[in-house]
C-alpha atoms as a PDB file:
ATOM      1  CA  UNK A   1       0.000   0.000   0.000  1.00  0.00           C
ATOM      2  CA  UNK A   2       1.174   3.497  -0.658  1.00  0.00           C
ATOM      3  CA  UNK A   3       2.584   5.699   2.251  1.00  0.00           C
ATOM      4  CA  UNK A   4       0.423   8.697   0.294  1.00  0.00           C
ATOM      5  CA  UNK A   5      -2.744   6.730   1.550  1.00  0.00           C
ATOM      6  CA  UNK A   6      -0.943   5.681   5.046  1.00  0.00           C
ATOM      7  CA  UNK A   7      -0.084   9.295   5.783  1.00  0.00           C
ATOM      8  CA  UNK A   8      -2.661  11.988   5.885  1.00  0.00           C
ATOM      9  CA  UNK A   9      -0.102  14.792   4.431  1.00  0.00           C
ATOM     10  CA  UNK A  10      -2.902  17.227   4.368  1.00  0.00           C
ATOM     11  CA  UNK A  11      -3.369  17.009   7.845  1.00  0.00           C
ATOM     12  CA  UNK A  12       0.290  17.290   8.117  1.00  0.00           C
ATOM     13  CA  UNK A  13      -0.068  20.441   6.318  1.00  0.00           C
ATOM     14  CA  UNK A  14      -2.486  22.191   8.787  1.00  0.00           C
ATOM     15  CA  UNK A  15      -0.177  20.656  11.396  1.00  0.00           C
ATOM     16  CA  UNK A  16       2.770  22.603   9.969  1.00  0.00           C
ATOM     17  CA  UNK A  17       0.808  25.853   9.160  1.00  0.00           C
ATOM     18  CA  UNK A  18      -0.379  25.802  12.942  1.00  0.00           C
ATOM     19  CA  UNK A  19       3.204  25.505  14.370  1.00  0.00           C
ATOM     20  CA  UNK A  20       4.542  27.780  12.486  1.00  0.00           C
ATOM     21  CA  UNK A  21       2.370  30.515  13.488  1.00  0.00           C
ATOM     22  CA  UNK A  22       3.893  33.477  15.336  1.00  0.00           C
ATOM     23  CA  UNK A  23       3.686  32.861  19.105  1.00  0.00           C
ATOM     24  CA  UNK A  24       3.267  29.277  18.981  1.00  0.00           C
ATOM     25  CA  UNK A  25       5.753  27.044  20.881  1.00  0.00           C
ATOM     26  CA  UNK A  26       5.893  23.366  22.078  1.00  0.00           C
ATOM     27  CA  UNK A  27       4.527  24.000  25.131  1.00  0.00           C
ATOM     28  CA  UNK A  28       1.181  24.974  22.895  1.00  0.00           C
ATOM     29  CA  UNK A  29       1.040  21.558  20.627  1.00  0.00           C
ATOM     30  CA  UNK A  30      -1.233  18.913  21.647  1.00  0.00           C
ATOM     31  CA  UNK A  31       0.510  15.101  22.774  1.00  0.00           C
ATOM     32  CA  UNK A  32      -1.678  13.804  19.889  1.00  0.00           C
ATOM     33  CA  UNK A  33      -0.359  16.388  17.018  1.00  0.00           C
ATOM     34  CA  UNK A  34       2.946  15.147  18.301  1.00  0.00           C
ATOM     35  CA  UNK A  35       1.997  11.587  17.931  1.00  0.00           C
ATOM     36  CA  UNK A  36       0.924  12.564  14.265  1.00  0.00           C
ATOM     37  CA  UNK A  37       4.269  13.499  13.159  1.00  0.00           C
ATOM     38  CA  UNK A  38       5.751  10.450  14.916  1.00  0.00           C
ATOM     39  CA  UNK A  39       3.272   8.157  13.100  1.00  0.00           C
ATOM     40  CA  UNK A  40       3.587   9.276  10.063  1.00  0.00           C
ATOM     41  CA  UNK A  41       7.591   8.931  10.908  1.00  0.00           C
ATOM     42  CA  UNK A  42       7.198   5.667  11.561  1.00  0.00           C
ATOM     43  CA  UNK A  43       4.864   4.498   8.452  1.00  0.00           C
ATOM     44  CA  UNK A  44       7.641   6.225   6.097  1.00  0.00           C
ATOM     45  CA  UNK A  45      10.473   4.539   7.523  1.00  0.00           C
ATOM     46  CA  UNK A  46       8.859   0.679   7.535  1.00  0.00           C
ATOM     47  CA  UNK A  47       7.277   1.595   3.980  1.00  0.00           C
ATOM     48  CA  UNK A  48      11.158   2.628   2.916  1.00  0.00           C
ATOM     49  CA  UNK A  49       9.268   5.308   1.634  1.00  0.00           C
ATOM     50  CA  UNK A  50      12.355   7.994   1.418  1.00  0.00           C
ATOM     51  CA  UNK A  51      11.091  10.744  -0.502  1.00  0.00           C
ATOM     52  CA  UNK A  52       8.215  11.096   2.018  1.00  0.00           C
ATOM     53  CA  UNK A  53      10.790  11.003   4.745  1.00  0.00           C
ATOM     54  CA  UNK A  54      12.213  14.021   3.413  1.00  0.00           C
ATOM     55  CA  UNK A  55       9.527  15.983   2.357  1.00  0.00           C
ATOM     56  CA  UNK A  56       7.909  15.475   6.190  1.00  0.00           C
ATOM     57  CA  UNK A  57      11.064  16.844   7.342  1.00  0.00           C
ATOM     58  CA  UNK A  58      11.260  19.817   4.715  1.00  0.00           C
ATOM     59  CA  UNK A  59       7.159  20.377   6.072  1.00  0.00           C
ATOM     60  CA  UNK A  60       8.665  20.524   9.703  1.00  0.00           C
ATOM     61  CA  UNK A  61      12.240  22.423   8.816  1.00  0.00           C
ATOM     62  CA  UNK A  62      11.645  25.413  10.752  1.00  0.00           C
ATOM     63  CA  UNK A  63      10.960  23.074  14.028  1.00  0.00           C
ATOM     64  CA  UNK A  64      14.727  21.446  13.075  1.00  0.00           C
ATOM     65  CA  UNK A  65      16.057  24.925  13.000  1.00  0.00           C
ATOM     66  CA  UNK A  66      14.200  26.522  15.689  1.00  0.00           C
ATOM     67  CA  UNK A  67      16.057  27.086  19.043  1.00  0.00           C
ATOM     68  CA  UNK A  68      12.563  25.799  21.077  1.00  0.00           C
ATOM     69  CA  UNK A  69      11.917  23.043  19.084  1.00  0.00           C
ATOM     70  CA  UNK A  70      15.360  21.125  17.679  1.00  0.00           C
ATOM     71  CA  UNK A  71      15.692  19.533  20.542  1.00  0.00           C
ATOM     72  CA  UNK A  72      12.980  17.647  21.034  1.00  0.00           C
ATOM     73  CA  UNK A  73      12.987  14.190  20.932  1.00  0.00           C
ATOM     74  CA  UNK A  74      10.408  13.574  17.557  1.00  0.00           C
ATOM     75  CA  UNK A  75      12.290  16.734  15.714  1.00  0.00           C
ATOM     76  CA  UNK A  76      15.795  15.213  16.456  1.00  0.00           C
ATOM     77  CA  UNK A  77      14.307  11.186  15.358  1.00  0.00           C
ATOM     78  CA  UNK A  78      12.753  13.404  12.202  1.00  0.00           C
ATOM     79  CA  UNK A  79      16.043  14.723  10.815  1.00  0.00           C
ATOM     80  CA  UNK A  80      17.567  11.641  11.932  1.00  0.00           C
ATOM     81  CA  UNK A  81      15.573   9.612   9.793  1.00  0.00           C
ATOM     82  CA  UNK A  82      15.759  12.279   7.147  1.00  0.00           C
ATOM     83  CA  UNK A  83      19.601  12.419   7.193  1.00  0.00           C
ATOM     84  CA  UNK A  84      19.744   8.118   6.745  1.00  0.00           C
ATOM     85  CA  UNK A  85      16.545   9.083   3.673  1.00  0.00           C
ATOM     86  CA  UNK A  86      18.879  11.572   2.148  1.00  0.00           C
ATOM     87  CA  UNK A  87      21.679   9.165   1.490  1.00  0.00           C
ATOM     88  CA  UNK A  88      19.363   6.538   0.498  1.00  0.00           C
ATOM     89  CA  UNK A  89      18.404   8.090  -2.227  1.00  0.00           C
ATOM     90  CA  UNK A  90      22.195   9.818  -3.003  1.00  0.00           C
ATOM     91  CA  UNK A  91      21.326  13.517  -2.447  1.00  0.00           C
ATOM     92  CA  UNK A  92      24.263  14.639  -0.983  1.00  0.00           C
ATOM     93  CA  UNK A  93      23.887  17.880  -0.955  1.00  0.00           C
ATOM     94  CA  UNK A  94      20.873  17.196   1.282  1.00  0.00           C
ATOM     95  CA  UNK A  95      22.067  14.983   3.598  1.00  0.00           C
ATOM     96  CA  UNK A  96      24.894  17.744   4.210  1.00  0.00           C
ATOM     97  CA  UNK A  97      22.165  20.196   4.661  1.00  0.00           C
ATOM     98  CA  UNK A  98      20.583  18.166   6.952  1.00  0.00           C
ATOM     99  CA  UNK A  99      23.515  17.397   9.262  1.00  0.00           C
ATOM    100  CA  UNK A 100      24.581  21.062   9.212  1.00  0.00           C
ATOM    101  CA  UNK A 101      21.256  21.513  10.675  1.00  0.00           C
ATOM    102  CA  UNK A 102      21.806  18.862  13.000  1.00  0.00           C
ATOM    103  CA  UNK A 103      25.266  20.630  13.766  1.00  0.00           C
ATOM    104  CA  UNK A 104      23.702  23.761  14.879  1.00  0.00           C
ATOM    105  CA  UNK A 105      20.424  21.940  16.791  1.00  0.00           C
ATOM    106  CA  UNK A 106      23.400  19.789  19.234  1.00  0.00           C
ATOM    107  CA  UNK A 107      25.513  23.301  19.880  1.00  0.00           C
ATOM    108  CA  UNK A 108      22.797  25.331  20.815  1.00  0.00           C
ATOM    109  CA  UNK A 109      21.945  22.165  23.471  1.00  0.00           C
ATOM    110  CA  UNK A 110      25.249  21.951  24.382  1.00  0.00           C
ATOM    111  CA  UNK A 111      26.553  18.494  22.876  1.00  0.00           C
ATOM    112  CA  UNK A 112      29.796  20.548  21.350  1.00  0.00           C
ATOM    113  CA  UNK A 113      31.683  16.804  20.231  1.00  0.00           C
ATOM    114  CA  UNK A 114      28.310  15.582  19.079  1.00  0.00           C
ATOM    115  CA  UNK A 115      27.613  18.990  16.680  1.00  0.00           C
ATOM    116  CA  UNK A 116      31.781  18.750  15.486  1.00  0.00           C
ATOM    117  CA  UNK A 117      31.039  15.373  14.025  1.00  0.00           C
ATOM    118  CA  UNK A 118      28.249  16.517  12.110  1.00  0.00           C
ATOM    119  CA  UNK A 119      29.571  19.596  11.236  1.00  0.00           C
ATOM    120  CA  UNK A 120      32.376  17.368   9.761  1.00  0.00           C
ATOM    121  CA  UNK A 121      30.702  14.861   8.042  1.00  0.00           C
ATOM    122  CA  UNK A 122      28.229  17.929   6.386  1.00  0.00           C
ATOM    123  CA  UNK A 123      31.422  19.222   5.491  1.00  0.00           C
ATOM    124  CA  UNK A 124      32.926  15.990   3.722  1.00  0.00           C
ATOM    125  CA  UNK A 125      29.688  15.903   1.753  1.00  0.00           C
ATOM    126  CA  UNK A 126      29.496  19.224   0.727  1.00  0.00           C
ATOM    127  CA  UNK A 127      33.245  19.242  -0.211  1.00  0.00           C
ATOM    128  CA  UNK A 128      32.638  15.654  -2.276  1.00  0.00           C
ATOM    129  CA  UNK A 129      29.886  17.552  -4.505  1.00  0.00           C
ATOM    130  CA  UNK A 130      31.905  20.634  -4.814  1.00  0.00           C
ATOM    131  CA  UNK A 131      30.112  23.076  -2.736  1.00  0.00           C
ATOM    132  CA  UNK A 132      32.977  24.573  -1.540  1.00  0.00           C
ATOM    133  CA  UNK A 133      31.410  27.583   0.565  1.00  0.00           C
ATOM    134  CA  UNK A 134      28.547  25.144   2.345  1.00  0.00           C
ATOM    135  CA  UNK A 135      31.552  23.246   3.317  1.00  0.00           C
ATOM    136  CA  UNK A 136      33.437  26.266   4.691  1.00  0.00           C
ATOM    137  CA  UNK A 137      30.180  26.931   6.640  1.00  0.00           C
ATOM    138  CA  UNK A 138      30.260  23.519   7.950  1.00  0.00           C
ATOM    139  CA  UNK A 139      33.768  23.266   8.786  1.00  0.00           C
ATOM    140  CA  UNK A 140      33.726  27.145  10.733  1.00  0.00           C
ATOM    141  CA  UNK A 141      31.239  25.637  12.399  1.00  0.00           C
ATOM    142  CA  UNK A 142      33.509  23.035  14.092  1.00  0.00           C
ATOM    143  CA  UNK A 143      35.703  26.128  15.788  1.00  0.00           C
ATOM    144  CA  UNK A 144      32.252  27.357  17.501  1.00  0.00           C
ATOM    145  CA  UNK A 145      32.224  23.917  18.504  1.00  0.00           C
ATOM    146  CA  UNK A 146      35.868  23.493  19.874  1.00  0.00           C
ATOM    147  CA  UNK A 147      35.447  27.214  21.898  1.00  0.00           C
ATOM    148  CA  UNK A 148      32.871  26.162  23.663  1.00  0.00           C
ATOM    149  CA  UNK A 149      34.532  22.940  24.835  1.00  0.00           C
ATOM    150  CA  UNK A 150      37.971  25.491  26.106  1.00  0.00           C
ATOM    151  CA  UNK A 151      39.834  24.048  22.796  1.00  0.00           C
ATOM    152  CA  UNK A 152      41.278  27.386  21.742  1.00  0.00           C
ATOM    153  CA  UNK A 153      44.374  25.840  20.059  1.00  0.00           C
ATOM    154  CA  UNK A 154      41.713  23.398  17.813  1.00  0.00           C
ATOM    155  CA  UNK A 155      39.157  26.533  17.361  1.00  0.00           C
ATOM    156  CA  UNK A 156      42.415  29.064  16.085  1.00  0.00           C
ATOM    157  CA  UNK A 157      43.607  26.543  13.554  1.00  0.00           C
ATOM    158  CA  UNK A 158      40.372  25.915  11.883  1.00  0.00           C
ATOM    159  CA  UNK A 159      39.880  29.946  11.563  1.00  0.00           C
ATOM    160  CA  UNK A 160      42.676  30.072   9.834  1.00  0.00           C
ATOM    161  CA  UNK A 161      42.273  27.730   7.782  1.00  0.00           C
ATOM    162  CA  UNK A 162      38.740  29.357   7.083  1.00  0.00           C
ATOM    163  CA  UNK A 163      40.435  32.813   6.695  1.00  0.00           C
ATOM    164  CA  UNK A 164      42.770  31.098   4.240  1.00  0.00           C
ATOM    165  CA  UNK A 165      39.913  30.144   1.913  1.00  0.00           C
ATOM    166  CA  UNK A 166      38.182  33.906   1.929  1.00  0.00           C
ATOM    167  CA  UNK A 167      38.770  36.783  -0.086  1.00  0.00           C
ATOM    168  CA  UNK A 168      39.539  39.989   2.086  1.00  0.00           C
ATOM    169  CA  UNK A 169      36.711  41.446   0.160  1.00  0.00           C
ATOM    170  CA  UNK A 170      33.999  39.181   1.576  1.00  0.00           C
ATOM    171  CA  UNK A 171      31.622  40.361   4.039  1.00  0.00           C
ATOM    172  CA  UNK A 172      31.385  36.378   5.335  1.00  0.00           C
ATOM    173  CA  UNK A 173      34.788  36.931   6.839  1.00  0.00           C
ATOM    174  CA  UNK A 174      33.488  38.963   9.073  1.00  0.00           C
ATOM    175  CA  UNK A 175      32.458  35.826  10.900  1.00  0.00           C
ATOM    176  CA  UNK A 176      35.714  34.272  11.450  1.00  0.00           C
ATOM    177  CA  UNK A 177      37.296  36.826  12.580  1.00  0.00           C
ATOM    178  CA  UNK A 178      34.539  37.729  15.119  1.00  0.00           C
ATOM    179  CA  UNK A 179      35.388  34.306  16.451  1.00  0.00           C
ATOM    180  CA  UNK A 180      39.242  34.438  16.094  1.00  0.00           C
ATOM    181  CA  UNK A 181      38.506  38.211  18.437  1.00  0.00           C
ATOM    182  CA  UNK A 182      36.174  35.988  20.551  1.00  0.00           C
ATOM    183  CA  UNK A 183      39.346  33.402  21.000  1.00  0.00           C
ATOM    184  CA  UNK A 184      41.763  36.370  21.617  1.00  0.00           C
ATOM    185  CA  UNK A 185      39.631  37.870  24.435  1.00  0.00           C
ATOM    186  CA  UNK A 186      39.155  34.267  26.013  1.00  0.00           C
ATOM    187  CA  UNK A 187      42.988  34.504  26.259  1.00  0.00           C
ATOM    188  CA  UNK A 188      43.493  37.514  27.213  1.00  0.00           C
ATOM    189  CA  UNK A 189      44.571  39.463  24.825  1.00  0.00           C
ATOM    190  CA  UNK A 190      42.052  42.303  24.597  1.00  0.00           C
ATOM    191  CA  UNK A 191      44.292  44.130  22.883  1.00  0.00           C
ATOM    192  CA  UNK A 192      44.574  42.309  19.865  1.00  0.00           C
ATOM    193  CA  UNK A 193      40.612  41.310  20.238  1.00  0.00           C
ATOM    194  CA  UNK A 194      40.153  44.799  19.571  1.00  0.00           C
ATOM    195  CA  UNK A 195      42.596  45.284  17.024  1.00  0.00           C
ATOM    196  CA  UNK A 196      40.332  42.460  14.762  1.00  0.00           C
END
């Protein structure tokens, strides 16, 4: 049987129009419209059904991204299962997306070695299909990630690594060398924080 008749996606839609409102957190969804995403989860996955795995996640994105919401348990099972779906099917660019999002959903919590991993395995991907700036993302990422655990030596070599690969012209370098200021303070130097 097809997962379009074993999953009501219109339903799902509503579901994802509601959440996304303005104002409306977790603490506002119902157990059951929980349960819905879960279920539907769950019918996907045992159907194989891979495409459907991904587009639920790409319905639910902004509860992946959002600071409330990525950590909860059916979000972090959704892009999971969406990350595994991804390569499945060979779209490497969105597996990488997905695990960059994944990444930035295990910082924010706090899991710093967790969030370098898959900052470095979005990375690798992005870097195998040539998207050299997603992977530059990715892999600045991983110094966030090494700062917060008090590896300033590990953070510093990655940013300049990073600052190797940008122009002087580019407004994204602005980033790095926020964090390189960030590392410099940390140690410090406010002197040469200030001077960046």
């Amino acid at each position: 049987m097809a997962a379009l008749n074993l999953v009501n996606w219109e339903e799902l839609k509503l579901l994802a129009d509601k959440l996304a409102q303005p104002g409306e957190g977790p603490g506002g969804v119902l157990e059951s419209e929980w349960q819905m995403i879960e279920q539907s989860l769950n019918t996907l996955i045992s159907l194989q059904d891979w495409k459907g795995v991904v587009r639920l996640r790409e319905m639910f994105s902004f509860l992946v991204v959002g600071d409330t919401t990525g950590g909860l348990p059916v979000v972090q099972r959704l892009n999971a299962a969406a990350i595994q779906a991804a390569e499945q099917m060979n779209e490497i660019t969105l597996a990488a997306r997905f695990l960059h999002d994944e990444g930035h959903n295990l910082h924010r919590q706090g899991y710093h070695k967790r969030a370098i991993e898959a900052f470095e395995r979005s990375a690798s991907l992005y870097w195998q299909v040539g998207e050299e700036f997603c992977a530059l993302e990715s892999f600045y990422m991983t110094a966030l990630c090494h700062r917060a655990l008090g590896n300033r030596k590990e953070a510093q070599q990655v940013l300049e690594q990073v600052l190797q690969q940008v122009e002087e012209n580019d407004p994204w370098r602005g980033n790095p060398l926020q964090v390189t200021a960030w590392l410099k303070q940390d140690g410090g130097d406010l002197q040469a924080a200030e001077s960046l």
